[in-house]
C-alpha atoms as a PDB file:
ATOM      1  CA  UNK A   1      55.735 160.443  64.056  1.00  0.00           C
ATOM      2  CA  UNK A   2      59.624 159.781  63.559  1.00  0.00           C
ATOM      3  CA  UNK A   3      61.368 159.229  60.838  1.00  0.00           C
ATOM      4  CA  UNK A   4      62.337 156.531  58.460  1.00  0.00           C
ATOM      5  CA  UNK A   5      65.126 155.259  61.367  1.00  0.00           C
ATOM      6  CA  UNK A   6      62.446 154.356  63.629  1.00  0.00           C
ATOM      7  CA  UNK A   7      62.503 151.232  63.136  1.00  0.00           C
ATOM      8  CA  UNK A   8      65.972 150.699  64.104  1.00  0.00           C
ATOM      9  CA  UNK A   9      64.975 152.565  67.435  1.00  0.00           C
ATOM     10  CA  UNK A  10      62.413 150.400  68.096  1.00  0.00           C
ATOM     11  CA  UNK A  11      65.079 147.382  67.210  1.00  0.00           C
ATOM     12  CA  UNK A  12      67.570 148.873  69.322  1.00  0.00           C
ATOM     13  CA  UNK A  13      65.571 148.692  72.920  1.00  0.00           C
ATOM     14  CA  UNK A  14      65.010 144.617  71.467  1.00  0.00           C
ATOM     15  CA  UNK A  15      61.426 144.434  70.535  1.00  0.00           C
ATOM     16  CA  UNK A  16      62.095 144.042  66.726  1.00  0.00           C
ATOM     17  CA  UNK A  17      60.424 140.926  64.952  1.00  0.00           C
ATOM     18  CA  UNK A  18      58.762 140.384  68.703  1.00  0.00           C
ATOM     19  CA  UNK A  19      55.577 137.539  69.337  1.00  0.00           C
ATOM     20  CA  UNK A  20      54.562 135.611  71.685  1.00  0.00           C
ATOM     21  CA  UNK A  21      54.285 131.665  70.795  1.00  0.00           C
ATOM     22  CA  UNK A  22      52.881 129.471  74.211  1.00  0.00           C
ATOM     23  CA  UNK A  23      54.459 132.253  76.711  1.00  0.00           C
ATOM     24  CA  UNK A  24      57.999 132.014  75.209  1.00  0.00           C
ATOM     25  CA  UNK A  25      59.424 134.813  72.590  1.00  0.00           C
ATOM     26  CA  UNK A  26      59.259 133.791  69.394  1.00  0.00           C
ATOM     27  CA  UNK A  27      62.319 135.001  67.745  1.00  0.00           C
ATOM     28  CA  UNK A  28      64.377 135.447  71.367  1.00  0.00           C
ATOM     29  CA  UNK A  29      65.073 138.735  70.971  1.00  0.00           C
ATOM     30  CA  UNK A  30      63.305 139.813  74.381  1.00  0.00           C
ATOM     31  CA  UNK A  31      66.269 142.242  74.822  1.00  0.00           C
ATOM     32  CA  UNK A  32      66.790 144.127  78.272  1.00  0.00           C
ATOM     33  CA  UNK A  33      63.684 143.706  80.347  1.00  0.00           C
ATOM     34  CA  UNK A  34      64.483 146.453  82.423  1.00  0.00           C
ATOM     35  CA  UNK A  35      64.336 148.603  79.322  1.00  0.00           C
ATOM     36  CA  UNK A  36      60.940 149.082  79.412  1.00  0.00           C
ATOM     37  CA  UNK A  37      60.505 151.925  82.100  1.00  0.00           C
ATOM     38  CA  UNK A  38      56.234 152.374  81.949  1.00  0.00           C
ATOM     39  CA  UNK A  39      53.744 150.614  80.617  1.00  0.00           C
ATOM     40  CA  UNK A  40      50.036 151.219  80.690  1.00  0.00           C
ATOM     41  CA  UNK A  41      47.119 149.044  79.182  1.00  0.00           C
ATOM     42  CA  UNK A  42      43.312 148.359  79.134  1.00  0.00           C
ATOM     43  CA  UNK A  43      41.801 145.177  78.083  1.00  0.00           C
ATOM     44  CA  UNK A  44      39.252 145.811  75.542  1.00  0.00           C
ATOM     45  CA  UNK A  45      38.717 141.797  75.157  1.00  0.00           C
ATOM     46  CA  UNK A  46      38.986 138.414  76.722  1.00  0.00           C
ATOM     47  CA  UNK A  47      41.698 136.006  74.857  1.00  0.00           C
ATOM     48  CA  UNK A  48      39.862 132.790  75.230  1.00  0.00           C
ATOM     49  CA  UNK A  49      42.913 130.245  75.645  1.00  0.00           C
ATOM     50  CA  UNK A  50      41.478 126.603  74.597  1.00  0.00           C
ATOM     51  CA  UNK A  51      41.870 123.674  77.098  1.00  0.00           C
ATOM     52  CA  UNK A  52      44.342 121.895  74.240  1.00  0.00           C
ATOM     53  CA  UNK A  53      47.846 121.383  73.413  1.00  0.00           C
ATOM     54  CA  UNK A  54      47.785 124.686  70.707  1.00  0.00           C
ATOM     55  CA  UNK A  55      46.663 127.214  73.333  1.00  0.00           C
ATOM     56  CA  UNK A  56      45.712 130.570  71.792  1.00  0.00           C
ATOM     57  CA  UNK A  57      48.369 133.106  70.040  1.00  0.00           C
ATOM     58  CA  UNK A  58      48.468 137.005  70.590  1.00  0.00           C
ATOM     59  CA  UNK A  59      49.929 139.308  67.858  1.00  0.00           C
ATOM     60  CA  UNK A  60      51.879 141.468  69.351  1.00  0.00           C
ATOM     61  CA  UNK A  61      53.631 144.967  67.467  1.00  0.00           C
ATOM     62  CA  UNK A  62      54.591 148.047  68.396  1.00  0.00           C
ATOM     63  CA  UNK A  63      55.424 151.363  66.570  1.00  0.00           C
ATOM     64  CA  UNK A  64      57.595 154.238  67.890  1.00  0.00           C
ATOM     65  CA  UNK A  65      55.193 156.921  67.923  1.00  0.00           C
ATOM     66  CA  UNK A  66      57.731 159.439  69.840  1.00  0.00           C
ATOM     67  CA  UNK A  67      61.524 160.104  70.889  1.00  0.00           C
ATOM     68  CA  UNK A  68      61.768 161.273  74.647  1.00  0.00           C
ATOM     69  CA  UNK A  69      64.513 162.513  76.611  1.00  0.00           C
ATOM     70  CA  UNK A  70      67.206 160.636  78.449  1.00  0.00           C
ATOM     71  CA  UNK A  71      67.468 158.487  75.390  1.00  0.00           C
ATOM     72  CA  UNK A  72      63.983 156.771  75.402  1.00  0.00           C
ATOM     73  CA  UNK A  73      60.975 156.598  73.063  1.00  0.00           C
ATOM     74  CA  UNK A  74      57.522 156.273  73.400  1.00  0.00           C
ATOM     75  CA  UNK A  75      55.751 152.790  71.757  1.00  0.00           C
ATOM     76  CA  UNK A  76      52.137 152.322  70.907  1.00  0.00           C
ATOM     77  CA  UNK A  77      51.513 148.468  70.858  1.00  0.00           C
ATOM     78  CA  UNK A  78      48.959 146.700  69.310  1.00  0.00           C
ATOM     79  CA  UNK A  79      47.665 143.149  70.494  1.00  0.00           C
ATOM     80  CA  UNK A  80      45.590 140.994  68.347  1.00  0.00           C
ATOM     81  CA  UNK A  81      44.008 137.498  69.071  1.00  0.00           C
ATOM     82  CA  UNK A  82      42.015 135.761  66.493  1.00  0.00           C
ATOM     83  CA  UNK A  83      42.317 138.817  64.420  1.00  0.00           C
ATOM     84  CA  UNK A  84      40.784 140.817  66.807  1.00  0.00           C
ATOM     85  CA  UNK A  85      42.938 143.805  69.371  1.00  0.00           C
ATOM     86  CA  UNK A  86      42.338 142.484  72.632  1.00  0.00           C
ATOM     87  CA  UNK A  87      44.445 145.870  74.035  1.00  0.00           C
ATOM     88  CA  UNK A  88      43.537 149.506  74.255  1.00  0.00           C
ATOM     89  CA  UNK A  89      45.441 152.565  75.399  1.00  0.00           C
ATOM     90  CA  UNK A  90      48.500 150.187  75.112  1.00  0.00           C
ATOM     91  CA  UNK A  91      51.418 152.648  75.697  1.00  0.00           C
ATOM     92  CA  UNK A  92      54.924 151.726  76.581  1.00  0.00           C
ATOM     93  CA  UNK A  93      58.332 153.999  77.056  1.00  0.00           C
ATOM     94  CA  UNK A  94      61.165 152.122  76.494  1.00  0.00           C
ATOM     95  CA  UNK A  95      65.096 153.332  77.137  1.00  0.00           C
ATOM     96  CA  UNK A  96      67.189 152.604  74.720  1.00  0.00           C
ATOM     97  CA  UNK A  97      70.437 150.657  74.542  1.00  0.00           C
ATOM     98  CA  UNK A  98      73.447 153.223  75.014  1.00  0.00           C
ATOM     99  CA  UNK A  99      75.686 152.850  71.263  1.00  0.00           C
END
């Protein structure tokens, strides 16, 4: 696990605060899409999206679970709909912005 600056890794490759809200980010910090260098994921559960105008919302967080070379960490990320993790073996590796 890293330490308490974590956090402001995780901010710096722009998937602080993240969520989705109807496809769109919720706070627009999407950052640098081509930051995100892998990403592997399983579905452990169907997100049952409602024939309405609300459509369904997914949780989405992250924690920086390890710091990598060539200025990159490694991201576990969580999904949730309904309360439920929809996601398993999410795993991302994200570069970080150069300071």
């Amino acid at each position: 696990m890293l330490g308490p600056d974590a956090e402001d890794d995780f901010a710096e490759a722009g998937l602080a605060g993240g969520g989705a809200d109807r496809g769109r980010q919720r706070d627009g910090s999407a950052g640098d899409p081509g930051a995100v260098t892998e990403f592997g994921v399983r579905f452990s559960a169907p997100v049952v999206v409602p024939d309405d105008d609300k459509g369904a919302t997914v949780e989405i967080t992250g924690t920086v679970t390890e710091r990598l070379d060539g200025q990159r960490v490694a991201i576990d990320v969580t999904a949730k709909s309904d309360g439920a993790k929809v996601l398993t073996r999410a795993r991302a590796v994200v570069r970080l912005a150069q300071c």
